[in-house]
Protein backbone atom coordinates (compact mmCIF):
# COMPACT_ATOMS: atom_id res chain seq x y z
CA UNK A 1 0.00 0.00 0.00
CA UNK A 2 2.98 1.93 0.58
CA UNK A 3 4.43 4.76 2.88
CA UNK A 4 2.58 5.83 5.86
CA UNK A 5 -0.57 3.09 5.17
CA UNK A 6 -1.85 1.53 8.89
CA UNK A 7 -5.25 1.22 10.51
CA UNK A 8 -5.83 2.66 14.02
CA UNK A 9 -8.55 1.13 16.59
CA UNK A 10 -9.80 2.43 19.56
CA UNK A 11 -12.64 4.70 20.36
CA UNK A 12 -13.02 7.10 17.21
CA UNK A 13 -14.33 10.54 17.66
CA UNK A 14 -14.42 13.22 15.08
CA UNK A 15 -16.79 16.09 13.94
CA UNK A 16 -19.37 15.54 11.04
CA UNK A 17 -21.13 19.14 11.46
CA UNK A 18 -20.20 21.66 14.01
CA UNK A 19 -23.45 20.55 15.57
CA UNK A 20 -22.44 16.51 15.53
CA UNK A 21 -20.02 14.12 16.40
CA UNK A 22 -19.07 10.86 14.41
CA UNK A 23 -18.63 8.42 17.53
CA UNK A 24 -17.35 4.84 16.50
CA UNK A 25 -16.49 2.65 19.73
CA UNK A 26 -13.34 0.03 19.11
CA UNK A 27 -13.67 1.00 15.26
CA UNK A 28 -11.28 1.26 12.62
CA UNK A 29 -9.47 4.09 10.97
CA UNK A 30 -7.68 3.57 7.97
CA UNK A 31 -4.87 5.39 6.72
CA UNK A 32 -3.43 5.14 3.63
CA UNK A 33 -0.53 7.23 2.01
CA UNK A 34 -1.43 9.44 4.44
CA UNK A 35 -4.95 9.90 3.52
CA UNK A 36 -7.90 9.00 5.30
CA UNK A 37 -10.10 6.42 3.67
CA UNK A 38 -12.52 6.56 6.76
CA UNK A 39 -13.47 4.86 9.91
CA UNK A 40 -15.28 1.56 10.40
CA UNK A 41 -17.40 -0.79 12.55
CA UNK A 42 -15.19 -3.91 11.06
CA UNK A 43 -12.00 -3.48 8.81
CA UNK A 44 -13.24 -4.26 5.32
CA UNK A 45 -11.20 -6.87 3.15
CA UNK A 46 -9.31 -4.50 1.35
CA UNK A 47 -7.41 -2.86 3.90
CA UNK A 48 -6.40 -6.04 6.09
CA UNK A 49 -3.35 -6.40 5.22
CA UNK A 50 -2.19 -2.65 6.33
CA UNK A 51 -0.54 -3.18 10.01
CA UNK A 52 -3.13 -2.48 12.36
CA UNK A 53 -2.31 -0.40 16.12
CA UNK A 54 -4.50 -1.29 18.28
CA UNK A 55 -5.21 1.34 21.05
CA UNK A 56 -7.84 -0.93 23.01
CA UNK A 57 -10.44 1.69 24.51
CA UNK A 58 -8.08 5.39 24.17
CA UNK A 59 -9.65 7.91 22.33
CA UNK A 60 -8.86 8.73 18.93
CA UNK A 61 -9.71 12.54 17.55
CA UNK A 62 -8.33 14.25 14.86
CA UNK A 63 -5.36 16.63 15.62
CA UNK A 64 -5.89 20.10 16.93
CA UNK A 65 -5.15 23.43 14.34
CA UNK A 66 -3.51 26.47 16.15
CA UNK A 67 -4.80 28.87 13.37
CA UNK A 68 -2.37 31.69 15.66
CA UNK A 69 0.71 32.32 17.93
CA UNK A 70 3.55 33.93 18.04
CA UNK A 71 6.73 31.69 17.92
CA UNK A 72 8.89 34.35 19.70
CA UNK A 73 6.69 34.74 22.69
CA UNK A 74 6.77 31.65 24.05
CA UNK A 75 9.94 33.12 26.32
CA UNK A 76 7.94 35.09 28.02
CA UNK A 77 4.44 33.33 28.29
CA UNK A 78 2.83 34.20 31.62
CA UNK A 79 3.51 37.45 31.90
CA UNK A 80 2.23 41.12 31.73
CA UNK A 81 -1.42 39.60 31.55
CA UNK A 82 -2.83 42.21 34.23
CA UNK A 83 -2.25 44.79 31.07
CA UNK A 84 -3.69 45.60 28.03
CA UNK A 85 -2.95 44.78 24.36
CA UNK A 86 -1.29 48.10 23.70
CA UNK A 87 0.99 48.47 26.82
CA UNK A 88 1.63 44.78 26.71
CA UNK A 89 3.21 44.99 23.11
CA UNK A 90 5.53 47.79 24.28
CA UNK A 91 6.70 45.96 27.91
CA UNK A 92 6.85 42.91 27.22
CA UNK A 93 6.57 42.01 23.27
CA UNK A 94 8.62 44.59 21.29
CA UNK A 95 11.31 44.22 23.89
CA UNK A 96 11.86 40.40 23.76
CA UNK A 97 11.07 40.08 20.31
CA UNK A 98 14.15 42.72 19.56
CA UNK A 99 16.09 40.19 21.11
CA UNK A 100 15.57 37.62 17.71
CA UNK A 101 18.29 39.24 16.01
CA UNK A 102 20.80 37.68 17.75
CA UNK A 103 20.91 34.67 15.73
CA UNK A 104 21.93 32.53 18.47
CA UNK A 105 19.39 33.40 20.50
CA UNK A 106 16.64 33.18 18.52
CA UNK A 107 17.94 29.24 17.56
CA UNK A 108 17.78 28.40 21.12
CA UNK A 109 14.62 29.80 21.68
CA UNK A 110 13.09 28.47 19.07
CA UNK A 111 14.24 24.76 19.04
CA UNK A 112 12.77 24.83 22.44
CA UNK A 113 9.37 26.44 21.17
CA UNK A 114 9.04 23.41 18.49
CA UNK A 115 10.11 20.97 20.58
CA UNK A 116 7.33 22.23 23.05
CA UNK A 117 4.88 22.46 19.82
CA UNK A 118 6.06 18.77 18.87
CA UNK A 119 5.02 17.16 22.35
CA UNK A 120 2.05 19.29 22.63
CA UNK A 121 -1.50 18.26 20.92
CA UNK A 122 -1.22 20.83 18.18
CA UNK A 123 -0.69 19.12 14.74
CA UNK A 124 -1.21 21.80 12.47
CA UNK A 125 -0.55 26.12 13.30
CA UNK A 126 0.11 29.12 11.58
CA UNK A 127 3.11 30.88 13.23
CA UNK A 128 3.93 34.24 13.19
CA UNK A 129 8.04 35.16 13.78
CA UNK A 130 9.46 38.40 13.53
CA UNK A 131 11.24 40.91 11.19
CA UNK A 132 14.21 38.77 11.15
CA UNK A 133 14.73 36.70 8.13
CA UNK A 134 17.41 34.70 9.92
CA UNK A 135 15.69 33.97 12.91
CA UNK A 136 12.64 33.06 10.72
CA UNK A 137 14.36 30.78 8.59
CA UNK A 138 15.52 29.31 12.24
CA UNK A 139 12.07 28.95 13.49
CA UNK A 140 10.87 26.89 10.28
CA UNK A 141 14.07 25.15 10.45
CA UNK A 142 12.80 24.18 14.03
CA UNK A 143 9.38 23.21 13.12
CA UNK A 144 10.35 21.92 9.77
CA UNK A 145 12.21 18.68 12.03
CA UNK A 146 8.99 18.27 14.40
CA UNK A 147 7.52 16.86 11.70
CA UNK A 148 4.03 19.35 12.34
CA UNK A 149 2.69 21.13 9.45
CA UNK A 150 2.85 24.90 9.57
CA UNK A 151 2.51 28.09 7.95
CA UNK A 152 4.97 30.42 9.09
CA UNK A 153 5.20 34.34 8.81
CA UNK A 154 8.32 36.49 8.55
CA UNK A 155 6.54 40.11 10.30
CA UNK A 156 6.60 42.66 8.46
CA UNK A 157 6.50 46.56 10.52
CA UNK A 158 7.45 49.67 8.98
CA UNK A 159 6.23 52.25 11.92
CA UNK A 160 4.32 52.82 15.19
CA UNK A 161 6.86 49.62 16.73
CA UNK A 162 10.08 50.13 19.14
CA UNK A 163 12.97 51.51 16.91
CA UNK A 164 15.19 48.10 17.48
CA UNK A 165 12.03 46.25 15.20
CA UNK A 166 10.91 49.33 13.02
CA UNK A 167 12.40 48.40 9.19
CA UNK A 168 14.37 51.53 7.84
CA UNK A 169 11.34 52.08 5.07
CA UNK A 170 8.71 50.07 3.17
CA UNK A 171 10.90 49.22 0.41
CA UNK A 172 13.67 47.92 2.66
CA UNK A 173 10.19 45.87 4.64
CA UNK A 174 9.50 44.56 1.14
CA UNK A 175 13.24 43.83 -0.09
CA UNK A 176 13.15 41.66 3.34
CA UNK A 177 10.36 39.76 2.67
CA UNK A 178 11.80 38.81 -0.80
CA UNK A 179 15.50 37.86 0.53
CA UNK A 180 13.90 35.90 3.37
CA UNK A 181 11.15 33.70 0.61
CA UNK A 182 14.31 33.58 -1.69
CA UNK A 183 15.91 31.88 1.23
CA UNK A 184 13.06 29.76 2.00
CA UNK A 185 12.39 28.54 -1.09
CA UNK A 186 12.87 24.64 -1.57
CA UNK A 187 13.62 23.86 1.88
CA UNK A 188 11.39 22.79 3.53
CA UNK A 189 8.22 20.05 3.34
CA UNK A 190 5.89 20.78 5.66
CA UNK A 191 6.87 24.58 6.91
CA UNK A 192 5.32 26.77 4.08
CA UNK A 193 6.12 30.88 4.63
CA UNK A 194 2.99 33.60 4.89
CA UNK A 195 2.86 36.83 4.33
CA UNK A 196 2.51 38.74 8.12
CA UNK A 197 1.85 42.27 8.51
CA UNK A 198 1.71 42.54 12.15
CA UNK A 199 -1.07 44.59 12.48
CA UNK A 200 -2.58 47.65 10.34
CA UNK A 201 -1.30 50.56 13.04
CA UNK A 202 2.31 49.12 12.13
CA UNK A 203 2.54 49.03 8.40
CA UNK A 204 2.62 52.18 6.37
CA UNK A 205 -0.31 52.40 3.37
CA UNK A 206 2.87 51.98 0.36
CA UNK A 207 4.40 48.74 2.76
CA UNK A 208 0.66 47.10 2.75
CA UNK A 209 0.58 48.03 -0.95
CA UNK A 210 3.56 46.53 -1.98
CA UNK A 211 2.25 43.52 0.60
CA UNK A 212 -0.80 43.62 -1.57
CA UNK A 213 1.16 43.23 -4.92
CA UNK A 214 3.52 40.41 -3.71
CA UNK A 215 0.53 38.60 -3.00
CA UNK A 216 -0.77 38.57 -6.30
CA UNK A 217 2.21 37.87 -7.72
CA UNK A 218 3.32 34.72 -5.56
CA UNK A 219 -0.49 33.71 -4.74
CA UNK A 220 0.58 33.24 -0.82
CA UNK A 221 -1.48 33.00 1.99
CA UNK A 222 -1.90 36.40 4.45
CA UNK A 223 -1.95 36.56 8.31
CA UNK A 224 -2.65 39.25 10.92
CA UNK A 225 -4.71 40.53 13.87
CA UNK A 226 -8.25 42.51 13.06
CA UNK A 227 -10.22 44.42 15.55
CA UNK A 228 -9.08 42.54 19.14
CA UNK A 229 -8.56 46.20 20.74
CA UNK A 230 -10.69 48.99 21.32
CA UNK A 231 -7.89 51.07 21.54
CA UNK A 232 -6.13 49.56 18.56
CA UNK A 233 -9.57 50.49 16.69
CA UNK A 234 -9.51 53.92 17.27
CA UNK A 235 -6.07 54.13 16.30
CA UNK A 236 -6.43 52.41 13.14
CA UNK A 237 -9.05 55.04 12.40
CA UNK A 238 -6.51 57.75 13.14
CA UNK A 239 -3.95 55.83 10.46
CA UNK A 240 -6.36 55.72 8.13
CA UNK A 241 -9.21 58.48 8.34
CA UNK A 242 -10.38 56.96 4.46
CA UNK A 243 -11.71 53.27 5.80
CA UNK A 244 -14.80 52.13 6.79
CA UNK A 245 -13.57 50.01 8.93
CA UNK A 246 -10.40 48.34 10.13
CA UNK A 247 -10.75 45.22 7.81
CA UNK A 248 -11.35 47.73 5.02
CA UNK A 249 -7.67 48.75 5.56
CA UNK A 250 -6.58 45.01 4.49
CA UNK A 251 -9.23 44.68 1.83
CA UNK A 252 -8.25 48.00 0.00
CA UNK A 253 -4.50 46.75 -0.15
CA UNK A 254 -5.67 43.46 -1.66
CA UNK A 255 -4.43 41.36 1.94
CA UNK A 256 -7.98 40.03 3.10
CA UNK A 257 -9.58 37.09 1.40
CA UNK A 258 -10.66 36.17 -1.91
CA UNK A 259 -7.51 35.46 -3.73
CA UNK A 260 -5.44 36.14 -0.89
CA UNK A 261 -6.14 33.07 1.64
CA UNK A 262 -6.68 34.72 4.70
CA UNK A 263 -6.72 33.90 8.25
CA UNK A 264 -7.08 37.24 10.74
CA UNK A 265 -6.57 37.03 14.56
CA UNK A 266 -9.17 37.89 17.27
CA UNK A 267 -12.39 39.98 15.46
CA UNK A 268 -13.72 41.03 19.04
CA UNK A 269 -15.15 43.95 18.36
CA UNK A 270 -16.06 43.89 14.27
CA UNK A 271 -18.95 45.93 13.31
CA UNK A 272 -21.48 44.38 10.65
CA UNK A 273 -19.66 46.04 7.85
CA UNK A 274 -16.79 44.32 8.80
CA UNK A 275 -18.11 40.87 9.38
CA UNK A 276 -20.52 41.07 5.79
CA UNK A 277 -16.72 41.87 4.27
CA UNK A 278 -15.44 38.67 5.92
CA UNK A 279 -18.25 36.47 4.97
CA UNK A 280 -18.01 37.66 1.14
CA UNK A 281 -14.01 37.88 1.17
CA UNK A 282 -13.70 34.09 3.05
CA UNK A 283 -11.70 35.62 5.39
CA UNK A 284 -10.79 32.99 8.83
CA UNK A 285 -11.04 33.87 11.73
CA UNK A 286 -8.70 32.90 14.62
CA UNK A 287 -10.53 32.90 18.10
CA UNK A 288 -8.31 33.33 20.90
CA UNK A 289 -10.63 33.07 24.37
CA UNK A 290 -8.10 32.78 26.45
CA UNK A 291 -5.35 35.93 24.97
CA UNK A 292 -8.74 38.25 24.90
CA UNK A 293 -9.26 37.44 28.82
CA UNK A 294 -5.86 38.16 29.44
CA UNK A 295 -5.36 41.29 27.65
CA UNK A 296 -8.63 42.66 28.53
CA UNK A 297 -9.73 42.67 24.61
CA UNK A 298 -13.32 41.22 25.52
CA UNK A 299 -15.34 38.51 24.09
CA UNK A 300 -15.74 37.71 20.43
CA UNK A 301 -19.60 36.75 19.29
CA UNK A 302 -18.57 33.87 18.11
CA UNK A 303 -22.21 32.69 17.69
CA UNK A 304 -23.15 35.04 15.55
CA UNK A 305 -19.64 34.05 13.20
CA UNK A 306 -21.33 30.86 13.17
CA UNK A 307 -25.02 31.93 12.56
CA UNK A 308 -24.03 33.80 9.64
CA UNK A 309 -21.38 30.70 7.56
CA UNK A 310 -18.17 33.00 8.59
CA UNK A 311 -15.33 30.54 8.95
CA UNK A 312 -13.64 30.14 12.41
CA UNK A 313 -11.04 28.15 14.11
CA UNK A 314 -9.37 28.60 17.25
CA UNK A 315 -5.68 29.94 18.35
CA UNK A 316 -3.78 29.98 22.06
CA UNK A 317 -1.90 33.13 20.81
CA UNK A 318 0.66 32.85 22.60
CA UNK A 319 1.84 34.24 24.66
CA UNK A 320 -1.10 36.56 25.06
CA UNK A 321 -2.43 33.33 25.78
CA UNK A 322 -0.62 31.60 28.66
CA UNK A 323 0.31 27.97 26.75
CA UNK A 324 -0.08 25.91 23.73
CA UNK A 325 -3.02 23.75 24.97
CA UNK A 326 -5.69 23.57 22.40
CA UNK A 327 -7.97 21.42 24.68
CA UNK A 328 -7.66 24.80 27.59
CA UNK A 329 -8.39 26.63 23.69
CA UNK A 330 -11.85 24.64 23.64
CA UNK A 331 -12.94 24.92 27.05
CA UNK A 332 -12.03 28.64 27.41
CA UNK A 333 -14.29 29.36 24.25
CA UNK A 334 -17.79 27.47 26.23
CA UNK A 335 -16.74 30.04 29.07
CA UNK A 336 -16.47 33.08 27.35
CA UNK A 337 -19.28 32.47 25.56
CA UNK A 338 -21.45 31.56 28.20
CA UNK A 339 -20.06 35.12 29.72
CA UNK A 340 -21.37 36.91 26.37
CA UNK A 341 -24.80 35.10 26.46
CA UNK A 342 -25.40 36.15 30.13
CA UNK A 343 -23.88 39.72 29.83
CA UNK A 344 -23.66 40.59 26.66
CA UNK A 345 -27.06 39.46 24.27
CA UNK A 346 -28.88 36.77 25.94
CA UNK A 347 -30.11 35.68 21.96
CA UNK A 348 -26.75 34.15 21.62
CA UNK A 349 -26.79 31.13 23.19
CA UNK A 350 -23.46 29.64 24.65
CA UNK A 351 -20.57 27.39 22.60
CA UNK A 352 -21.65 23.59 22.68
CA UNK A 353 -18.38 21.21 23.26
CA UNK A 354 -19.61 19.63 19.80
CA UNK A 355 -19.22 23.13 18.45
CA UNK A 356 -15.71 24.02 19.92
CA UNK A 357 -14.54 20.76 19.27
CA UNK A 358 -15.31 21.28 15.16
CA UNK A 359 -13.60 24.78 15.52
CA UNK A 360 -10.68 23.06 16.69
CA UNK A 361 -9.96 20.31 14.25
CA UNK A 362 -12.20 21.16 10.92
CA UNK A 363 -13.42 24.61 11.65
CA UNK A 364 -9.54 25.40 11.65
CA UNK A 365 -8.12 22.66 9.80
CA UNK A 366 -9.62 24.12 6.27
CA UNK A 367 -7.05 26.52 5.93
CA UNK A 368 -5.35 23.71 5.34
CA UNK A 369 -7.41 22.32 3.15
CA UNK A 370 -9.05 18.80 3.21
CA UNK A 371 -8.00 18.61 7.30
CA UNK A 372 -9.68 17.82 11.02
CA UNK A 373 -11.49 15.25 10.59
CA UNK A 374 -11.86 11.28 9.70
CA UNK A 375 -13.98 11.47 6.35
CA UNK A 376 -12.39 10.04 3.35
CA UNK A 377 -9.95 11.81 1.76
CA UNK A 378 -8.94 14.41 4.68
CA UNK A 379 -5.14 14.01 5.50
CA UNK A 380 -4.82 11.92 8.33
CA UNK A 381 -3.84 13.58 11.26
CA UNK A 382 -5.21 12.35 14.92
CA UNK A 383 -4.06 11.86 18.26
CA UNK A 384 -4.60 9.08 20.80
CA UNK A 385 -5.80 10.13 23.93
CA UNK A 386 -5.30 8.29 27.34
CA UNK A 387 -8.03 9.42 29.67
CA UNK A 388 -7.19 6.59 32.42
CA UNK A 389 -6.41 8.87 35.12
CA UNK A 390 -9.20 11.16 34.36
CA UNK A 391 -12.26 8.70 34.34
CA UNK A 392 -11.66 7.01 37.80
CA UNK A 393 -14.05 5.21 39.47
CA UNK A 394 -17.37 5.36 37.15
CA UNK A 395 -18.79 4.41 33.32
CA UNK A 396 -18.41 6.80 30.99
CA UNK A 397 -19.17 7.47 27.40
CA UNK A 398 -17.16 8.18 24.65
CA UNK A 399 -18.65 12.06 23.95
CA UNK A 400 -18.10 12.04 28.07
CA UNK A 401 -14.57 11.08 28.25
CA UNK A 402 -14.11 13.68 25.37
CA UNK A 403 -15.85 16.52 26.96
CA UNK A 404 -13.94 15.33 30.04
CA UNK A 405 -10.25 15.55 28.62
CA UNK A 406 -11.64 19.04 27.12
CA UNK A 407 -11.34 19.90 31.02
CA UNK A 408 -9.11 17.97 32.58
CA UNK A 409 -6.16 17.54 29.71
CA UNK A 410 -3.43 18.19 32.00
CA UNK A 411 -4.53 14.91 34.04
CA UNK A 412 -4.04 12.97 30.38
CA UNK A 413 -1.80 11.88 28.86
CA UNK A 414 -1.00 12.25 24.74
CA UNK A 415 -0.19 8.89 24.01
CA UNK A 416 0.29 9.06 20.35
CA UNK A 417 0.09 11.65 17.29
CA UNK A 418 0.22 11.31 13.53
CA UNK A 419 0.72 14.26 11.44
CA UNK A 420 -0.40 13.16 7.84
CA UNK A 421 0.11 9.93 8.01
CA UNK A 422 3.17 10.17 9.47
CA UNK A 423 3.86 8.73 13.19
CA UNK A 424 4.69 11.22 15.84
CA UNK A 425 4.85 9.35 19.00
CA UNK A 426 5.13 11.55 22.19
CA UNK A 427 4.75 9.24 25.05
CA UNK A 428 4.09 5.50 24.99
CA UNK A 429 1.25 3.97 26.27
CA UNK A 430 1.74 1.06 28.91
CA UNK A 431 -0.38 -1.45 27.01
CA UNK A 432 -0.21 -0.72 23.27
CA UNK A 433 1.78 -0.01 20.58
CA UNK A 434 3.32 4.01 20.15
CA UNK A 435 3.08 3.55 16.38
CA UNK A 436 2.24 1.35 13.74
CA UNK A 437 4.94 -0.31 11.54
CA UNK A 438 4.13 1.33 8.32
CA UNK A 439 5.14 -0.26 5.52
CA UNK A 440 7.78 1.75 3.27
């Protein structure tokens, strides 16, 4: 069958609709060259001769999509989260991340991020770096060995930033961007480069233009952060006096949606113009519960994202949020939203685990592309989850133990993770086997 071809069992769990789960007790997932060709009650004929793993009764999901964090916060993770967005980015952000262009440094501190990333239950995350080349080509160097699939961004920051990150002009921001892809190109597998203007206050109109035309021209994907901050709002309407809105910056300079793949952090505060231009554009959206608690940005309706098709994933944005735990990602988006519903528009009723869960694997996993979950012909990536010391004394279902580990992820274990096929085992389980032996 040939490389990266095995069948999992164990107790499959993956999303069908972001309203329903696809449960499958002591099933059968088959892989095959990586792809998924589905999940079954008994192993049909033709796939018993692939090498089967079985997990006994550990859960298997599909891996969790970080759709944003910043690689070079992960230093300092923890603190400065009694300030706000604003003051936080000059005290603590702008500070350390001047520190990347010590190329050293920034290899240290990043094989210890991706190392971190690898052991984690992230399998898939769009990165952002800094306005080092260098130290960007270090961090997908990092990630690039973990074996995790990853966009990664090379920031781009012409003004309104500390003078040890500010780029001398917009052309030298956009001769940067070019040596640093030139560098990139052909390297790497699985780390794939996207363009990153931090955020609209820090990019001059003629660097997002020129951000703009380099997308057309290399049809790359576009990453950046979109109304988190009331204050940030009111200062992007100070930049630019001529939008109607922040994402209408982005939009006029050709960096949100349609052609250019988009994926914008946080939309906590996005008026209806905004969120219409989303919807039509295909813009993602990254919601990060846990940063916007932190950082006192507020609560993003993420039901009405939903209501209206918009498509949304989830990010730990580090280190505005505190770790890399997607699970703490899921359970921090039922709280705030149960917070929004009971203080904010009681029409708009709380986050469902079934929901979160989706936004987790396939809500974010389509920036990928045909990712997060077990249907035929999604890339195969899933983790095996042991729950032992969570469940105890008691019975408990599948959807339970899931909900459960949702909670209580710290008191589990990550037994085993597979990243398109291919094996990534992080700890192995007492009883059964870390990996399959693929053929190949």
């Amino acid at each position: 069958m040939g490389e990266h071809s095995f069948v999992l069992q164990g107790n499959i769990c993956y999303s069908e609709t972001k309203d329903r789960l696809s449960i499958t007790d002591r099933g059968y997932l088959v892989c095959e060259r990586g792809i998924s060709r589905g999940v079954f009650r008994e192993l049909p004929e033709a796939f018993q001769a692939l090498p089967v793993a079985d997990y006994g009764e550990l859960l298997i999901i599909p891996g969790l999509v970080d759709l944003h964090l910043h690689g070079p916060q992960y230093t300092f993770r923890g603190l400065g989260m009694d300030l706000e967005l604003l003051e936080w980015l000059d005290t603590y952000t702008f500070p350390e991340e001047s520190r990347y262009r010590d190329l050293e440094y920034a290899r240290t501190a990043y094989q210890r991020f991706a190392k971190d990333l690898k052991m984690s239950a992230t399998t898939r995350a769009v990165i952002f770096g800094t306005v080092h080349g260098e130290a960007t080509e270090s961090l997908m160097d990092a990630l690039e060995s973990t074996g995790l699939r990853t966009f990664v961004g090379k920031v781009s920051m012409d003004q309104n930033c500390s003078d040890s990150l500010r780029e001398e002009s917009s052309g030298a921001a956009l001769e940067a961007v070019l040596s640093w892809l030139k560098a990139a190109e052909g390297r790497y597998a699985r780390t794939k480069p996207i363009l990153t203007p931090r955020f609209a206050p820090t990019c001059s109109e003629s660097l997002l233009a020129g951000l703009g035309r380099l997308q057309q021209e290399t049809g790359l994907p576009v990453q950046s952060h979109l109304s988190e901050n009331l204050s940030e709002i009111s200062w992007v309407k100070e930049l630019f006096p001529w939008s109607s809105c922040y994402g209408d910056v982005y939009q006029h300079f050709g960096l949100f949606g349609g052609e250019a793949k988009t994926v914008m952090a946080h939309c906590v505060h996005s008026t209806d113009l905004e969120i219409d231009m989303m919807k039509e554009a295909g813009v993602y959206i990254a919601h990060c519960p846990q940063s916007n608690m932190n950082l006192s940005s507020g609560i993003a309706p993420v039901r009405s994202y939903l209501e209206k098709g918009l498509s949304v994933g989830l990010g730990t944005d580090v280190a505005g949020g505190a770790n890399l735990s997607m699970f703490r990602s899921m359970a921090d988006a039922v709280n705030v939203s149960k917070l929004y519903w009971r203080l904010v528009d009681q029409r708009k009723r709380p986050l469902t685990m079934e929901e979160v869960f989706y936004l987790a694997t396939r809500g974010g996993g389509a920036f990928f592309g045909p990712v997060g979950s077990f249907e035929e012909g999604f890339e195969l990536d899933a983790l095996v989850l042991d729950d032992e010391a969570i469940t105890g004394v008691g019975s408990f279902s599948t959807r339970e133990r899931l909900e459960r580990y949702m909670y209580l992820a710290d008191e589990g274990r990550l037994a085993a993770k597979y990243v398109a096929g291919l094996p990534i085992a992080i700890h192995k389980p007492a009883a059964v086997p870390a990996q399959p032996a693929c053929a190949g």
